[in-house]
Structure formats: C-alpha cells, structure tokens
PDB file of N, CA and C in Angstrom:
ATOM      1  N   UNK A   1      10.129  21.483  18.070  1.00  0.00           N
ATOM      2  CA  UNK A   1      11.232  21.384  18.996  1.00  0.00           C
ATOM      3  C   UNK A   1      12.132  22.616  18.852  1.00  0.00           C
ATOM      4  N   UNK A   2      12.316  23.274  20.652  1.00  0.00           N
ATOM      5  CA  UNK A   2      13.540  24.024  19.773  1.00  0.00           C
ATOM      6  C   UNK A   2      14.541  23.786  19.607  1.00  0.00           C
ATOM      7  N   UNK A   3      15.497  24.365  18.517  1.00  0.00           N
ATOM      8  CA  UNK A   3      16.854  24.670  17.952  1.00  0.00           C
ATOM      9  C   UNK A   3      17.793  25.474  18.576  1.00  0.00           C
ATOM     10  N   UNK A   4      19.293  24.577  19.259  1.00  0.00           N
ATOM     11  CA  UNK A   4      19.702  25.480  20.061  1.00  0.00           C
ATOM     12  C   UNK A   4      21.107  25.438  18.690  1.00  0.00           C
ATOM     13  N   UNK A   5      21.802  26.250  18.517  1.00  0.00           N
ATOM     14  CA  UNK A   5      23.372  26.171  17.803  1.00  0.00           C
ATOM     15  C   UNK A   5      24.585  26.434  18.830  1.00  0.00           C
ATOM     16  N   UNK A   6      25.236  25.884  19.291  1.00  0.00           N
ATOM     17  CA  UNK A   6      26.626  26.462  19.754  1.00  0.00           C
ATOM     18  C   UNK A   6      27.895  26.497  19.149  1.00  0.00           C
ATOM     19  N   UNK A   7      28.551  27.800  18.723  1.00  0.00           N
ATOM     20  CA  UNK A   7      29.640  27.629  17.773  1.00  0.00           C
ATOM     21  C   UNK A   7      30.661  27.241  18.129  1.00  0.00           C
ATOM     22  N   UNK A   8      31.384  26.892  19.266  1.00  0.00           N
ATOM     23  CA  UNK A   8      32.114  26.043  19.348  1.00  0.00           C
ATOM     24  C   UNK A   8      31.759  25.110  21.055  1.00  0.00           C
ATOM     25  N   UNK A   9      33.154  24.383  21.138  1.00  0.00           N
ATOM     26  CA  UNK A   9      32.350  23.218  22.126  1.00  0.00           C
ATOM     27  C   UNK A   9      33.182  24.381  23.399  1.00  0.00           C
ATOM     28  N   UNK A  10      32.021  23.981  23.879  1.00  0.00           N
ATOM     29  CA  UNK A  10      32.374  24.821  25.370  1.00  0.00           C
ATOM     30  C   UNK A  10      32.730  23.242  26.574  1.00  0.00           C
ATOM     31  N   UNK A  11      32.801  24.031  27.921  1.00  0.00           N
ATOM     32  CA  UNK A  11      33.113  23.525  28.680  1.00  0.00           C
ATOM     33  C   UNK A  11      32.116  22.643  29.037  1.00  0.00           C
ATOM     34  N   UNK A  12      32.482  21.194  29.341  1.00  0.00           N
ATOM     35  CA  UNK A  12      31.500  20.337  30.127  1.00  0.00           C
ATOM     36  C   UNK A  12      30.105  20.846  31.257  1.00  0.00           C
ATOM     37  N   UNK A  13      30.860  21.135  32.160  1.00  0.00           N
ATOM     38  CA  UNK A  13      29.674  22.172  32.764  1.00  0.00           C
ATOM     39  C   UNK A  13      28.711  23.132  32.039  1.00  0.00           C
ATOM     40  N   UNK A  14      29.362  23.649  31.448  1.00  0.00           N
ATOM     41  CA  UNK A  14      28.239  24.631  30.680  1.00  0.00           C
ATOM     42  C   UNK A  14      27.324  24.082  29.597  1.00  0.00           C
ATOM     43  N   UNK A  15      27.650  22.590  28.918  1.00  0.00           N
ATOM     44  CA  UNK A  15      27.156  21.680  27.988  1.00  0.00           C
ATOM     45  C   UNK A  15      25.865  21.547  28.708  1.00  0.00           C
ATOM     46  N   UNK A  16      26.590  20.588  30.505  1.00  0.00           N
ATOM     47  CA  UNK A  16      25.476  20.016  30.871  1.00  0.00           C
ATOM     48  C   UNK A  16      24.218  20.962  31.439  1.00  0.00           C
ATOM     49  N   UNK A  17      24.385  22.445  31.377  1.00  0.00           N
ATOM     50  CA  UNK A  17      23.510  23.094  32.022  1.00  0.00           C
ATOM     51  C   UNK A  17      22.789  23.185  30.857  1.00  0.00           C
ATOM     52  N   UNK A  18      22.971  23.632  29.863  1.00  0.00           N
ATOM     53  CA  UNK A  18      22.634  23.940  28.129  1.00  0.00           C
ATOM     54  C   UNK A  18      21.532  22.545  27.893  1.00  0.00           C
ATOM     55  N   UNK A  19      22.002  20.895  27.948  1.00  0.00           N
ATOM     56  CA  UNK A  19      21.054  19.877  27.824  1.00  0.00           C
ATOM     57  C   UNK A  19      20.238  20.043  28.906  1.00  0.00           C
ATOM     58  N   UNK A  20      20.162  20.308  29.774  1.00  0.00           N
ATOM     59  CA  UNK A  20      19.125  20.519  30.905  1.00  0.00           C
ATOM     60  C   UNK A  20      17.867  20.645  30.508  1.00  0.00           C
ATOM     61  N   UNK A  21      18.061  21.618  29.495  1.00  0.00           N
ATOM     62  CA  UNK A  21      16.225  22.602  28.959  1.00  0.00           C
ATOM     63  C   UNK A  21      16.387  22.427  27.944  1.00  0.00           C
ATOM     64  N   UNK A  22      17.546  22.254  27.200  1.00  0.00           N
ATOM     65  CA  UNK A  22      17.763  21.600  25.081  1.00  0.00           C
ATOM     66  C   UNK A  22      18.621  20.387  25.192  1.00  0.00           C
ATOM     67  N   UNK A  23      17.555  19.033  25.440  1.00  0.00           N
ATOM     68  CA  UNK A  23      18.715  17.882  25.258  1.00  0.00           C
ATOM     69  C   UNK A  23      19.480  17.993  23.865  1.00  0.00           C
ATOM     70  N   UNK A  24      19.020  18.556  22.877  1.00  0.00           N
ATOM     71  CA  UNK A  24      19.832  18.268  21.778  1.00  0.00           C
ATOM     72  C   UNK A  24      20.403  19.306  20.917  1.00  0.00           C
ATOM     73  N   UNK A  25      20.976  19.818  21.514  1.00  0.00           N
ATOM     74  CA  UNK A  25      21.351  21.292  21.022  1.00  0.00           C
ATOM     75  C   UNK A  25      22.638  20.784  19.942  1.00  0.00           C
ATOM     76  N   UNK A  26      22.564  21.643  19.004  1.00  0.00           N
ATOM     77  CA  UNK A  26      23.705  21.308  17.398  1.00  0.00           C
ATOM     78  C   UNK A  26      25.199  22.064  18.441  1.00  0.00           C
ATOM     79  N   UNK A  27      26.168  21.264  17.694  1.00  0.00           N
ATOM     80  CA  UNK A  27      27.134  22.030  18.415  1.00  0.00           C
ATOM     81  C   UNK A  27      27.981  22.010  17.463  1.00  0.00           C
ATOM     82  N   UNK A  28      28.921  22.716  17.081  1.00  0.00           N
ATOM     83  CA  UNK A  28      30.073  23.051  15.990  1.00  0.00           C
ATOM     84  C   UNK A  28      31.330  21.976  17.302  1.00  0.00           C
ATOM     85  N   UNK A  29      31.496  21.087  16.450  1.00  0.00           N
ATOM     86  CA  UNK A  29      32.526  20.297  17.233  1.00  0.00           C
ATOM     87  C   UNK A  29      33.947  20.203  16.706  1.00  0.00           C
ATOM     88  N   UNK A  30      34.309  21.463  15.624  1.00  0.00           N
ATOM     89  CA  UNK A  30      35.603  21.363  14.726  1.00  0.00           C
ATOM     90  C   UNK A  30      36.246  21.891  15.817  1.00  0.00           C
ATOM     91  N   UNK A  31      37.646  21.608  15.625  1.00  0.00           N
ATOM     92  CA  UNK A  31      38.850  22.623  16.498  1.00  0.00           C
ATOM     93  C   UNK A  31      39.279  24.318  16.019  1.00  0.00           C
ATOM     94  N   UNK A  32      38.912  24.235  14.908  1.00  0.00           N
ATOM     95  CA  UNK A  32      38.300  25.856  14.650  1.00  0.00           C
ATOM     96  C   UNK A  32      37.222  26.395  14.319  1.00  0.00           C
ATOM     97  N   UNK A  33      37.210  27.661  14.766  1.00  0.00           N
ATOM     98  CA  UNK A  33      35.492  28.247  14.439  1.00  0.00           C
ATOM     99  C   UNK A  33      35.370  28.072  12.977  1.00  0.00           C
ATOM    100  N   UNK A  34      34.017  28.221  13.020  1.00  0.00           N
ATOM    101  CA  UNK A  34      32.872  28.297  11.909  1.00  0.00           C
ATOM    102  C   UNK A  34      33.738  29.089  11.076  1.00  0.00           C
ATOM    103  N   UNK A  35      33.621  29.152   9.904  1.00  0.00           N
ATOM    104  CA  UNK A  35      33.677  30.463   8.930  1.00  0.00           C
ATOM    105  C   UNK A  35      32.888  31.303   9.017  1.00  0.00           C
ATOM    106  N   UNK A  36      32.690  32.443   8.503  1.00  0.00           N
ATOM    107  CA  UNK A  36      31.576  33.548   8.389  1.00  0.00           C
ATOM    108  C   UNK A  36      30.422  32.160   7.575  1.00  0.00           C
ATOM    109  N   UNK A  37      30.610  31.686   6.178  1.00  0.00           N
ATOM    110  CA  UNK A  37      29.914  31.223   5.254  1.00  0.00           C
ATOM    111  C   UNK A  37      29.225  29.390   6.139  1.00  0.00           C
ATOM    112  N   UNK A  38      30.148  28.957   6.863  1.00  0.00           N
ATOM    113  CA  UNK A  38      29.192  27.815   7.664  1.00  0.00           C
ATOM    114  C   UNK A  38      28.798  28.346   8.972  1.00  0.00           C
ATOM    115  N   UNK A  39      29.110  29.491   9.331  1.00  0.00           N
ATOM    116  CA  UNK A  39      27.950  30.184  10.680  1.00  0.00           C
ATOM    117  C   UNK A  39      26.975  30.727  10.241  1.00  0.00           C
ATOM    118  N   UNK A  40      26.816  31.171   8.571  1.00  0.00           N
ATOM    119  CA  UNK A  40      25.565  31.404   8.432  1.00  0.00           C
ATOM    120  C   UNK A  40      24.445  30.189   7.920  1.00  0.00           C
ATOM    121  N   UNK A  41      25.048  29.351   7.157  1.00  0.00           N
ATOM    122  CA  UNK A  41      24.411  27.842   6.897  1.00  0.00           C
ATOM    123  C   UNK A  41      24.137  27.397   8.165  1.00  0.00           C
ATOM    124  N   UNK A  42      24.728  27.373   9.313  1.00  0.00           N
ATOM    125  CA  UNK A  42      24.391  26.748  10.622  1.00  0.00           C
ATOM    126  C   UNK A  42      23.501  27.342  11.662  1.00  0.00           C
ATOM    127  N   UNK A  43      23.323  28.500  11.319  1.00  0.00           N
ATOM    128  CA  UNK A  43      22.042  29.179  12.228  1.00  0.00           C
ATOM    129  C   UNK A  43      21.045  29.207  11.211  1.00  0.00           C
ATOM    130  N   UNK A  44      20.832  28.955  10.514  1.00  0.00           N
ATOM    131  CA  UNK A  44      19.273  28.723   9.545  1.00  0.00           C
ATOM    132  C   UNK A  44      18.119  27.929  10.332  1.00  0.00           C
ATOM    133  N   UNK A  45      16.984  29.139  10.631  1.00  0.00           N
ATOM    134  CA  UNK A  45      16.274  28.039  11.692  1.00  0.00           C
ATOM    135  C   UNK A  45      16.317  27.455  13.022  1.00  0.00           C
ATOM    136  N   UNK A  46      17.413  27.994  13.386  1.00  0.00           N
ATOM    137  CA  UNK A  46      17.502  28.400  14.720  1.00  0.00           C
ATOM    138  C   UNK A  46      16.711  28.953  16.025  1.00  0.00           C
ATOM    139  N   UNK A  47      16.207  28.375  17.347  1.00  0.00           N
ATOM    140  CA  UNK A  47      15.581  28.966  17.802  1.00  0.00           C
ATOM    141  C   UNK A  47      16.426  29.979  18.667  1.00  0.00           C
ATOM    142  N   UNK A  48      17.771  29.376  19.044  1.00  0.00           N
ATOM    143  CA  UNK A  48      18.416  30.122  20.072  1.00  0.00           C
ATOM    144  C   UNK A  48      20.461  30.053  19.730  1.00  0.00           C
ATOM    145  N   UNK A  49      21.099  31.008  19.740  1.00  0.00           N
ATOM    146  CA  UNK A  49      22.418  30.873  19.609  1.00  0.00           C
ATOM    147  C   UNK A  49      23.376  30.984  20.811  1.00  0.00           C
ATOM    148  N   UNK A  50      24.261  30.226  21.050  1.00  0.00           N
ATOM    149  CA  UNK A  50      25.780  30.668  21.916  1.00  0.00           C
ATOM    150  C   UNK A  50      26.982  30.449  21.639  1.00  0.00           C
ATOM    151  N   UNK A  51      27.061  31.869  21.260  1.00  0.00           N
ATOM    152  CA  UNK A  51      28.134  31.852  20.533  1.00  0.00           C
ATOM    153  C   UNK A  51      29.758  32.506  21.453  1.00  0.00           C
ATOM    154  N   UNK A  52      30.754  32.604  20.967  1.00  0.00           N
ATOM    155  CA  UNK A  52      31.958  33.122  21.248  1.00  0.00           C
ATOM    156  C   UNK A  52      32.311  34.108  20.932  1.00  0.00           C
ATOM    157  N   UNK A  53      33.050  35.054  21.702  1.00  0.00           N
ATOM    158  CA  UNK A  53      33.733  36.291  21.314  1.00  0.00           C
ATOM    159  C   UNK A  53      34.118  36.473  20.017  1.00  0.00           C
ATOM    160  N   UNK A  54      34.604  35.237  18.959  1.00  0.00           N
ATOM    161  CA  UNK A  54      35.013  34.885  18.063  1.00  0.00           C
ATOM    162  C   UNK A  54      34.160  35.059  16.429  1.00  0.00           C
ATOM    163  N   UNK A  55      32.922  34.902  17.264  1.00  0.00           N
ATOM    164  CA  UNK A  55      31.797  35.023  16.298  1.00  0.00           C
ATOM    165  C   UNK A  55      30.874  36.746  16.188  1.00  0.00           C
ATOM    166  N   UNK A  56      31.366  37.221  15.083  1.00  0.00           N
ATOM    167  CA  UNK A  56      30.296  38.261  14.439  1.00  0.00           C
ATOM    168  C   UNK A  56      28.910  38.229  14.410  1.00  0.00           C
ATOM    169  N   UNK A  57      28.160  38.563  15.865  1.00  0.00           N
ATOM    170  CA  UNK A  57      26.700  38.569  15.297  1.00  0.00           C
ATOM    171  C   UNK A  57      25.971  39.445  15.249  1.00  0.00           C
ATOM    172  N   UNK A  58      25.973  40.141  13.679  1.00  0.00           N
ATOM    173  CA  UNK A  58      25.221  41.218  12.963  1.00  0.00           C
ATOM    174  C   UNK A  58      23.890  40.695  12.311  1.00  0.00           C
ATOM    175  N   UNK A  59      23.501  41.635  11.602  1.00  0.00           N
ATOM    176  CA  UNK A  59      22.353  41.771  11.144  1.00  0.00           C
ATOM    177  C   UNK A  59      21.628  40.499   9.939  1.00  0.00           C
ATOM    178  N   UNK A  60      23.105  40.883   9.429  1.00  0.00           N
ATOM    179  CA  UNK A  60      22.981  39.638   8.355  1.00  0.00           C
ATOM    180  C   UNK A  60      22.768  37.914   9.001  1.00  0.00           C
ATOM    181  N   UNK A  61      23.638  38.009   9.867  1.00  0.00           N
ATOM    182  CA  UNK A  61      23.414  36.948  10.686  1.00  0.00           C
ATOM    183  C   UNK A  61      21.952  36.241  11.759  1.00  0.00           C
ATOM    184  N   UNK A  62      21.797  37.191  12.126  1.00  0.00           N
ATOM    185  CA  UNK A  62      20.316  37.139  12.915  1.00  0.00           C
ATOM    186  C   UNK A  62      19.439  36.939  11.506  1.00  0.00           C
ATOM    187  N   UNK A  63      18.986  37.907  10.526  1.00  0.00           N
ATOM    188  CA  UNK A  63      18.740  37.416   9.341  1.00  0.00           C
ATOM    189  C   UNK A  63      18.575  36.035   8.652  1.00  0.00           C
ATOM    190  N   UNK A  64      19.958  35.379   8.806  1.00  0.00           N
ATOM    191  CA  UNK A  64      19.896  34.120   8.268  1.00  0.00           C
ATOM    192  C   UNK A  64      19.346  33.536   9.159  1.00  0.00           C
ATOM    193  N   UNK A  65      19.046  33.416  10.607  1.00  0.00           N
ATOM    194  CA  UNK A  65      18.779  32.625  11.238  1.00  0.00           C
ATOM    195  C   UNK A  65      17.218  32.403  11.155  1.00  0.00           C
ATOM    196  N   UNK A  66      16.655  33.261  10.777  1.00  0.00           N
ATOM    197  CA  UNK A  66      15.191  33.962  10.479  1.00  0.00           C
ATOM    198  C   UNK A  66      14.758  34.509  11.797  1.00  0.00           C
ATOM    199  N   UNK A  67      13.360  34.822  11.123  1.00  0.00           N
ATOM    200  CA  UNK A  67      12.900  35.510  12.526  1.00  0.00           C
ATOM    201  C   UNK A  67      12.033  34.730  14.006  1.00  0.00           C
ATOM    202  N   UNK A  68      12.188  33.416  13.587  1.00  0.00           N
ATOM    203  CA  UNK A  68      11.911  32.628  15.479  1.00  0.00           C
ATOM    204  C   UNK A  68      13.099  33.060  16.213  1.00  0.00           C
ATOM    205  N   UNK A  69      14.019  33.076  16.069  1.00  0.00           N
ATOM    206  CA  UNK A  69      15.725  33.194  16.570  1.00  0.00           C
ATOM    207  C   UNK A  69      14.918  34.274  17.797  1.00  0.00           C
ATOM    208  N   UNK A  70      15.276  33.905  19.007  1.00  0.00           N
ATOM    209  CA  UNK A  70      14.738  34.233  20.383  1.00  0.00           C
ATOM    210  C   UNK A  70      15.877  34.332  21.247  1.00  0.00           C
ATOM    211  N   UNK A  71      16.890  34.284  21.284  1.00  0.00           N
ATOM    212  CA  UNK A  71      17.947  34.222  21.854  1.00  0.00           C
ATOM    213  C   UNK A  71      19.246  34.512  21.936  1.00  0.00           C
ATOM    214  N   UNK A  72      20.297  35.405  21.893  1.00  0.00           N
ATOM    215  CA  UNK A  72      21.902  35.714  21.531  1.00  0.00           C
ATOM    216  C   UNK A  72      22.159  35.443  23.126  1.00  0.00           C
ATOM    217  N   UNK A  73      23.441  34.496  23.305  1.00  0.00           N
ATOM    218  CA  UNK A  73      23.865  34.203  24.247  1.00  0.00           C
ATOM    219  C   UNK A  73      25.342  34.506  23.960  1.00  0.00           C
ATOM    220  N   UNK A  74      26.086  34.706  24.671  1.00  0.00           N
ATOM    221  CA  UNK A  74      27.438  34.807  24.680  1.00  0.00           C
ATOM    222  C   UNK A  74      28.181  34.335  25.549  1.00  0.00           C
ATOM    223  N   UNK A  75      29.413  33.530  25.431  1.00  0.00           N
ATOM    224  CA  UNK A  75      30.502  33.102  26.824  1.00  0.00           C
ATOM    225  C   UNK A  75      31.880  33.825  26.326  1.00  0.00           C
ATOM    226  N   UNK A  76      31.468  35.049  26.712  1.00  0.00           N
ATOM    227  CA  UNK A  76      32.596  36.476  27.349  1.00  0.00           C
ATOM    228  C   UNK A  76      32.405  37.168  27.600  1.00  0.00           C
ATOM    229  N   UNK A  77      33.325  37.493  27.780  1.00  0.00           N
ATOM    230  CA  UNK A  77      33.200  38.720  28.517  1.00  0.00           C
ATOM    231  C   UNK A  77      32.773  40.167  27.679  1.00  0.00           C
ATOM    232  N   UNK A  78      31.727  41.073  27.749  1.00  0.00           N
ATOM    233  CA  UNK A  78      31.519  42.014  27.088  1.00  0.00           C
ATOM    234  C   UNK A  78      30.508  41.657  26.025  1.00  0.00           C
ATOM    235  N   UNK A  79      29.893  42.799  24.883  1.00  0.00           N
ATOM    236  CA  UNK A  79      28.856  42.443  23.714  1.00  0.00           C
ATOM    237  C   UNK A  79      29.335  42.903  22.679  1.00  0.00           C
ATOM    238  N   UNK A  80      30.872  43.161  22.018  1.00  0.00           N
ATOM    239  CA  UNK A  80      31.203  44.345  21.653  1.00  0.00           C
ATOM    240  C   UNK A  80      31.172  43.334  19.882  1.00  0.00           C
ATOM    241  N   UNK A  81      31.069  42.170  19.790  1.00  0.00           N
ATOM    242  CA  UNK A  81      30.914  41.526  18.819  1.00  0.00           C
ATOM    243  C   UNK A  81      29.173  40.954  18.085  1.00  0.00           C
ATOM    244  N   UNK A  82      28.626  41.905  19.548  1.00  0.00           N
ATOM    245  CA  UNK A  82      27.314  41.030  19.192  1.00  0.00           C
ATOM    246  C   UNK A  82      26.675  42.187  18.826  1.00  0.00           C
ATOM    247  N   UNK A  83      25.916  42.996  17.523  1.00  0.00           N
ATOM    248  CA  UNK A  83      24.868  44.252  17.077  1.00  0.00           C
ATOM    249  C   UNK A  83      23.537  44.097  17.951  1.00  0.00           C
ATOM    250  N   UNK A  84      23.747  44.905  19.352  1.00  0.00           N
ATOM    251  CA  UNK A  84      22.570  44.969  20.452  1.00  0.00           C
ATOM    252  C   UNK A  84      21.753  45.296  20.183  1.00  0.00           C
ATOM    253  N   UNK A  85      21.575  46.789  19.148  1.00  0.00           N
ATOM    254  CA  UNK A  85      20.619  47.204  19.011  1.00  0.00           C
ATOM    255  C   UNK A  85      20.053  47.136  17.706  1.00  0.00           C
ATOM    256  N   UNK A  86      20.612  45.804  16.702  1.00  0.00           N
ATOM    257  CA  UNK A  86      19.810  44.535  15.779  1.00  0.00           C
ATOM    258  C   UNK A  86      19.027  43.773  16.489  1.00  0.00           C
ATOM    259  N   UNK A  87      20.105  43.108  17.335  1.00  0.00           N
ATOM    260  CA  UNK A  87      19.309  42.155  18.265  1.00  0.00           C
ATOM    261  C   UNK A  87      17.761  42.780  18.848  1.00  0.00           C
ATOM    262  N   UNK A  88      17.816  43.966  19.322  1.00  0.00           N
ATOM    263  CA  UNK A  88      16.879  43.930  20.044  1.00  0.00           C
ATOM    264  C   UNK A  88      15.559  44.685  19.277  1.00  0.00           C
TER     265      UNK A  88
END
C-alpha cells in the first residue's frame, strides 16, 4: 500500500482530493508543526510527502524517508524550502 505523510492538516478540500487516490494518508494533526526530529521519524517509509512552506525538505530528509519516496508535494507558494536538485 502506498504511504502518503501530510505535515500538517490542510484544508478540507484538499484532504478530500488527497483520499481520492490515498484513502489513508498519515496526517500530522497537532496545532503545531512537526519538529525537525518527529518530521524525520514520520517520513520513514514513506511513499509520497505534502508538506508546508514550514517544512525543510533536504537531503537528510528525503534520506530518512528512504529511497521508494516518489513524491515532494508542496501547498505554497514557491520551492525555496524544498532541495530540487536532491529531489531530483
């Protein structure tokens, strides 16, 4: 099955488009983000991430997630938090 993570809870609409193709996607449901140290415990094994402007996703990070991780999604504007050319 895949593994979707979302680091924090997004908007209803965007939930229900997200269960559409991953009924069961993990979602960080605290009122504040992840730490650096439970965003990396929480993408372990991961097939796919969407994350927030809020969230650092470098090398180390894609890393922890291992290497199925198929996916960096973002809800903002810009990539200037996300390492593109790790990712890619």
């Amino acid at each position: 099955m895949t593994r979707i993570f979302i680091t924090r809870l997004i908007p209803d609409l965007g939930l229900t488009l997200v269960k559409e193709h991953f009924p069961a996607p993990e979602i960080w449901k605290h009122d504040l983000p992840p730490t650096r140290e439970q965003l990396l415990e929480n993408v372990r094994g991961v097939d796919g991430l969407l994350c927030l402007l809020t969230e650092r996703i470098d090398a180390e990070l894609m890393d922890a997630a291992g290497p199925q991780l198929k996916v960096i999604s973002s809800m903002s504007v810009g990539v200037d938090h996300i390492d593109v050319a790790e990712a890619t």
